[in-house]
C-alpha atoms as a PDB file:
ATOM      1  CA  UNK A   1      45.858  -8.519-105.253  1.00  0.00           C
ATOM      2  CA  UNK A   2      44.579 -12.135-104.966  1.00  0.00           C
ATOM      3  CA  UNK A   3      45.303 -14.686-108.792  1.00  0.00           C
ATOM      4  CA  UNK A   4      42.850 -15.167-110.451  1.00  0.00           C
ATOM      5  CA  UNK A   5      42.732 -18.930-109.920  1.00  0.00           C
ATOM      6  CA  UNK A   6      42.653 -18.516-106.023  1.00  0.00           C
ATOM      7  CA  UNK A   7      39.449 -19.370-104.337  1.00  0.00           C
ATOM      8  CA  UNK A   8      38.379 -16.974-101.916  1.00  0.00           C
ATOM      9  CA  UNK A   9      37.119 -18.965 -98.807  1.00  0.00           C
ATOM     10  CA  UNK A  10      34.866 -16.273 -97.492  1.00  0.00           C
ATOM     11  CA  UNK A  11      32.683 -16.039-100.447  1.00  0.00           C
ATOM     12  CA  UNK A  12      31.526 -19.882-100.017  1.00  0.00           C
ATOM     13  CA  UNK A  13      30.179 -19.153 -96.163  1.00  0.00           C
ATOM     14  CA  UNK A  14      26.826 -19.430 -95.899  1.00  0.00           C
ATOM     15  CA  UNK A  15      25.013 -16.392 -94.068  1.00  0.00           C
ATOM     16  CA  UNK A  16      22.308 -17.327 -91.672  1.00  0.00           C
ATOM     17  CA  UNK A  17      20.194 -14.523 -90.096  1.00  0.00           C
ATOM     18  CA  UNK A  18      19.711 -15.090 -85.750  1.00  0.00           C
ATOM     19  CA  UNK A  19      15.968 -15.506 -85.820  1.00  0.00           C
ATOM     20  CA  UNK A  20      16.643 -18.761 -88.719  1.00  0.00           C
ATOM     21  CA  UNK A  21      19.401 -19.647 -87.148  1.00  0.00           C
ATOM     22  CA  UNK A  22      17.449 -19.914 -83.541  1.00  0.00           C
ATOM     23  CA  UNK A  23      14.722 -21.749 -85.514  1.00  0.00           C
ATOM     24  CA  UNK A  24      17.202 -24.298 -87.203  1.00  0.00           C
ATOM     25  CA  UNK A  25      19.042 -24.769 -83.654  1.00  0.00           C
ATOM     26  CA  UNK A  26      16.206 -25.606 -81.763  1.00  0.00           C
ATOM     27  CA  UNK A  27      14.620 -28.124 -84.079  1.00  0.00           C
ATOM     28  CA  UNK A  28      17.866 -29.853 -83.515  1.00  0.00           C
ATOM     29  CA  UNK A  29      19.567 -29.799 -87.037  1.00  0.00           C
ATOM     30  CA  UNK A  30      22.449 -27.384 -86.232  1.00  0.00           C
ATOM     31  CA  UNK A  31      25.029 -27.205 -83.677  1.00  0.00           C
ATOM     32  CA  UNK A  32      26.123 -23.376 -82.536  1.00  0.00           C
ATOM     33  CA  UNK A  33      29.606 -22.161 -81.817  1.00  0.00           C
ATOM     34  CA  UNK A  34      30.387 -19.211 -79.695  1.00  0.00           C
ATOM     35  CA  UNK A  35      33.987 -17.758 -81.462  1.00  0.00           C
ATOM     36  CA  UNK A  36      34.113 -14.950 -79.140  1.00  0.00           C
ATOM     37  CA  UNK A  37      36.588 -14.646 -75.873  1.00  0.00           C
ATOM     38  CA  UNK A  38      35.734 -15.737 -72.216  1.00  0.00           C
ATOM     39  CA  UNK A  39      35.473 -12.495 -70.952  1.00  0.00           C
ATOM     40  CA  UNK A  40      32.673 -11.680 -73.781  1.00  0.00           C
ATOM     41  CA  UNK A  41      31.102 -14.799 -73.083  1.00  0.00           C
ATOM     42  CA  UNK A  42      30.371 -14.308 -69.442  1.00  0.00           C
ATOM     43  CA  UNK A  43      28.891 -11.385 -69.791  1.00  0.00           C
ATOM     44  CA  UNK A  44      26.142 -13.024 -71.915  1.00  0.00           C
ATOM     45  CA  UNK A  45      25.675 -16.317 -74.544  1.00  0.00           C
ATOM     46  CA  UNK A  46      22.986 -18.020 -75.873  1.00  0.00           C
ATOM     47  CA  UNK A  47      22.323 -21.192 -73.545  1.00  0.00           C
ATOM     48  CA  UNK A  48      23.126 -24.113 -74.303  1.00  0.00           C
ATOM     49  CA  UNK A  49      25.567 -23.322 -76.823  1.00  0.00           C
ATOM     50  CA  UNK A  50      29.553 -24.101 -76.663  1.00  0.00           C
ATOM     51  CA  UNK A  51      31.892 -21.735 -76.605  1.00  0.00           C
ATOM     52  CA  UNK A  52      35.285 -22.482 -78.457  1.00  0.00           C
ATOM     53  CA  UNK A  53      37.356 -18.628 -78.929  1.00  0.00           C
ATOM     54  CA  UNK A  54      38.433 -17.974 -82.380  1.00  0.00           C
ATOM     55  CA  UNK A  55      42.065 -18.443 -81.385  1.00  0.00           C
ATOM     56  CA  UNK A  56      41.620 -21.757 -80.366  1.00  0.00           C
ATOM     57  CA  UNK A  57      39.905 -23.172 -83.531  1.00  0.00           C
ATOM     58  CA  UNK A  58      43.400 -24.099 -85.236  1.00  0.00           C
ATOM     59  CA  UNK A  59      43.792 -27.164 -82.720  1.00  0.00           C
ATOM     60  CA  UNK A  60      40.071 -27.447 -81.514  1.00  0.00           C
ATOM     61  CA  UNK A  61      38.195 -28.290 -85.083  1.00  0.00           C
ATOM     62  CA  UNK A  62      38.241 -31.730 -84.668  1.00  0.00           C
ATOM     63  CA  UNK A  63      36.152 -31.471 -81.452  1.00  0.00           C
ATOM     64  CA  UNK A  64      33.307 -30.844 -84.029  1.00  0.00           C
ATOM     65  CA  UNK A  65      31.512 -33.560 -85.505  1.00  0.00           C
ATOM     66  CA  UNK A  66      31.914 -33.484 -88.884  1.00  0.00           C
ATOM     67  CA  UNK A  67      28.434 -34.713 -89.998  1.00  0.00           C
ATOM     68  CA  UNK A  68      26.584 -31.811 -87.984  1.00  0.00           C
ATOM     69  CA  UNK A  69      26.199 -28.342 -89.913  1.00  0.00           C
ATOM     70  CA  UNK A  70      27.642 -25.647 -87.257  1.00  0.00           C
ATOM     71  CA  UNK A  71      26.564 -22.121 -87.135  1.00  0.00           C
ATOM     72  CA  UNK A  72      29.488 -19.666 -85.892  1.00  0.00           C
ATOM     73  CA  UNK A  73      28.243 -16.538 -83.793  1.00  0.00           C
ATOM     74  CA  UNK A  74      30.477 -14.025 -82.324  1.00  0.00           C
ATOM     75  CA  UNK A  75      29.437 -10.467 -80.916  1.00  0.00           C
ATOM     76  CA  UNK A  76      28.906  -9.157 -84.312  1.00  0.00           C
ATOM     77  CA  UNK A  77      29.352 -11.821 -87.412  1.00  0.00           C
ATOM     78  CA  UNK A  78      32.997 -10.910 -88.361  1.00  0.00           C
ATOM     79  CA  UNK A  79      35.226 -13.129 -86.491  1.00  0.00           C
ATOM     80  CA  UNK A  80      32.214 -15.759 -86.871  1.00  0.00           C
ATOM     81  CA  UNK A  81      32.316 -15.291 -90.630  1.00  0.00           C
ATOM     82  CA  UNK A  82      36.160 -15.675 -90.492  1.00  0.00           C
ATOM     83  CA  UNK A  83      35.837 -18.497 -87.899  1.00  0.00           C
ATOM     84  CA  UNK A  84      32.947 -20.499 -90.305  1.00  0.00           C
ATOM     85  CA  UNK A  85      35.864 -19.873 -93.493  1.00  0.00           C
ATOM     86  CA  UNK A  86      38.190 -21.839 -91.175  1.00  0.00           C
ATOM     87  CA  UNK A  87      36.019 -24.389 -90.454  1.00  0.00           C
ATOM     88  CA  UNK A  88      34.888 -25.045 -94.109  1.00  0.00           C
ATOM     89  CA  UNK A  89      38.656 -24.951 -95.685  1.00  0.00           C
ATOM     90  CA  UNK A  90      38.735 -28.375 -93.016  1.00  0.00           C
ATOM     91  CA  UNK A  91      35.401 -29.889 -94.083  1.00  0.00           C
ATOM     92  CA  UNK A  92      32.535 -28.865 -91.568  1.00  0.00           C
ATOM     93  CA  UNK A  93      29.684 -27.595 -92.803  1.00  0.00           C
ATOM     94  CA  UNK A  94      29.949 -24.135 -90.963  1.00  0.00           C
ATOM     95  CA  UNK A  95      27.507 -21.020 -91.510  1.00  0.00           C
ATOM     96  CA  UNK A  96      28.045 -17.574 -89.922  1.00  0.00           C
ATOM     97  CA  UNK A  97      25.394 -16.178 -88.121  1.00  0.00           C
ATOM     98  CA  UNK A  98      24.836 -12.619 -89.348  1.00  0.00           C
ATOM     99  CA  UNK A  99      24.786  -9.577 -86.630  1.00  0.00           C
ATOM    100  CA  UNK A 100      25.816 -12.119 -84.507  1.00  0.00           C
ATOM    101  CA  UNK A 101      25.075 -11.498 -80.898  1.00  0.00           C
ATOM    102  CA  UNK A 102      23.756  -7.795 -81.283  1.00  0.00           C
ATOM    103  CA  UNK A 103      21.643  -9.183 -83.571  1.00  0.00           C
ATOM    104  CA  UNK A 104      20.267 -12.461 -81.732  1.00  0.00           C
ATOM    105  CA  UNK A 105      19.888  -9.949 -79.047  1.00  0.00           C
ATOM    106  CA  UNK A 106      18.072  -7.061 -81.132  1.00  0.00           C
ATOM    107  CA  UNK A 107      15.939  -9.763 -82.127  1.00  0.00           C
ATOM    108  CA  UNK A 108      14.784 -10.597 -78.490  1.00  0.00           C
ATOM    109  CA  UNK A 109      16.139 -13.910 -78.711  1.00  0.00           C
ATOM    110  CA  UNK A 110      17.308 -14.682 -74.876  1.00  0.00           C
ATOM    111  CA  UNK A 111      20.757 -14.659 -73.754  1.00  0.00           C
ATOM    112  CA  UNK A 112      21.989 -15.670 -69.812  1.00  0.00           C
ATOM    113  CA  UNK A 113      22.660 -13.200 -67.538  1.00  0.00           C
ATOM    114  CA  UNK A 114      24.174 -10.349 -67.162  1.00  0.00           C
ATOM    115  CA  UNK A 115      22.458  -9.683 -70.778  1.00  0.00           C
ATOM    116  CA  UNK A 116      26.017  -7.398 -72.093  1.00  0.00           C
ATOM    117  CA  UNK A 117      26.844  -7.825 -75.606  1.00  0.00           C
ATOM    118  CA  UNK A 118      28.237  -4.465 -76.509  1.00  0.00           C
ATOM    119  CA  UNK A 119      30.544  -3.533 -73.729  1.00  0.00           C
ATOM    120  CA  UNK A 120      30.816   0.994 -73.506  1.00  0.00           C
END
């Protein structure tokens, strides 16, 4: 069981739904960061957006720019809510995307080609 006194870094992450988070992103006040693996990646991303895997985060935060807000998204908002904790216990102003990329995709948002999120 966690102290008392010790903060909790997940419940500070903001939770941004894909169609606000397409909306913020193309208006040009967020950044987007793909947390998921290569191999999930090719099979379809959002374009446009970079992709940095979860594992890599502990040596690859400063690569962000610290005065940007960054939305996470992974394939479906866990390790992006995990990845956004990270990123906010360093100072960037991260957000998860919730549903992550089932959701962008349920939504009808566009994603490249071959269109896979969910792998059977």
């Amino acid at each position: 069981m966690r102290p008392m006194n010790e903060k909790n870094p997940f419940a500070d992450v903001p939770q941004i739904d894909p169609k606000s988070a397409r909306e913020m992103w193309e208006r040009g006040e967020v950044d987007v960061v793909d947390v998921r693996e290569q191999q999930e990646w090719d099979l379809g991303h959002i374009e446009g957006v970079r992709l940095v895997p979860m594992g890599q985060l502990p040596w690859r935060w400063r690569e962000f720019d610290p005065g940007r807000k960054l939305i996470c998204v992974c394939r479906s908002g866990n390790r992006s809510n995990y990845a956004a904790a990270l990123l906010r216990e360093v100072g960037i102003d991260a957000a998860n995307m919730s549903g992550g990329m089932l959701e962008w995709k349920a939504d009808g948002s566009p994603i490249t080609a071959p269109g896979i999120v969910e792998q059977r």
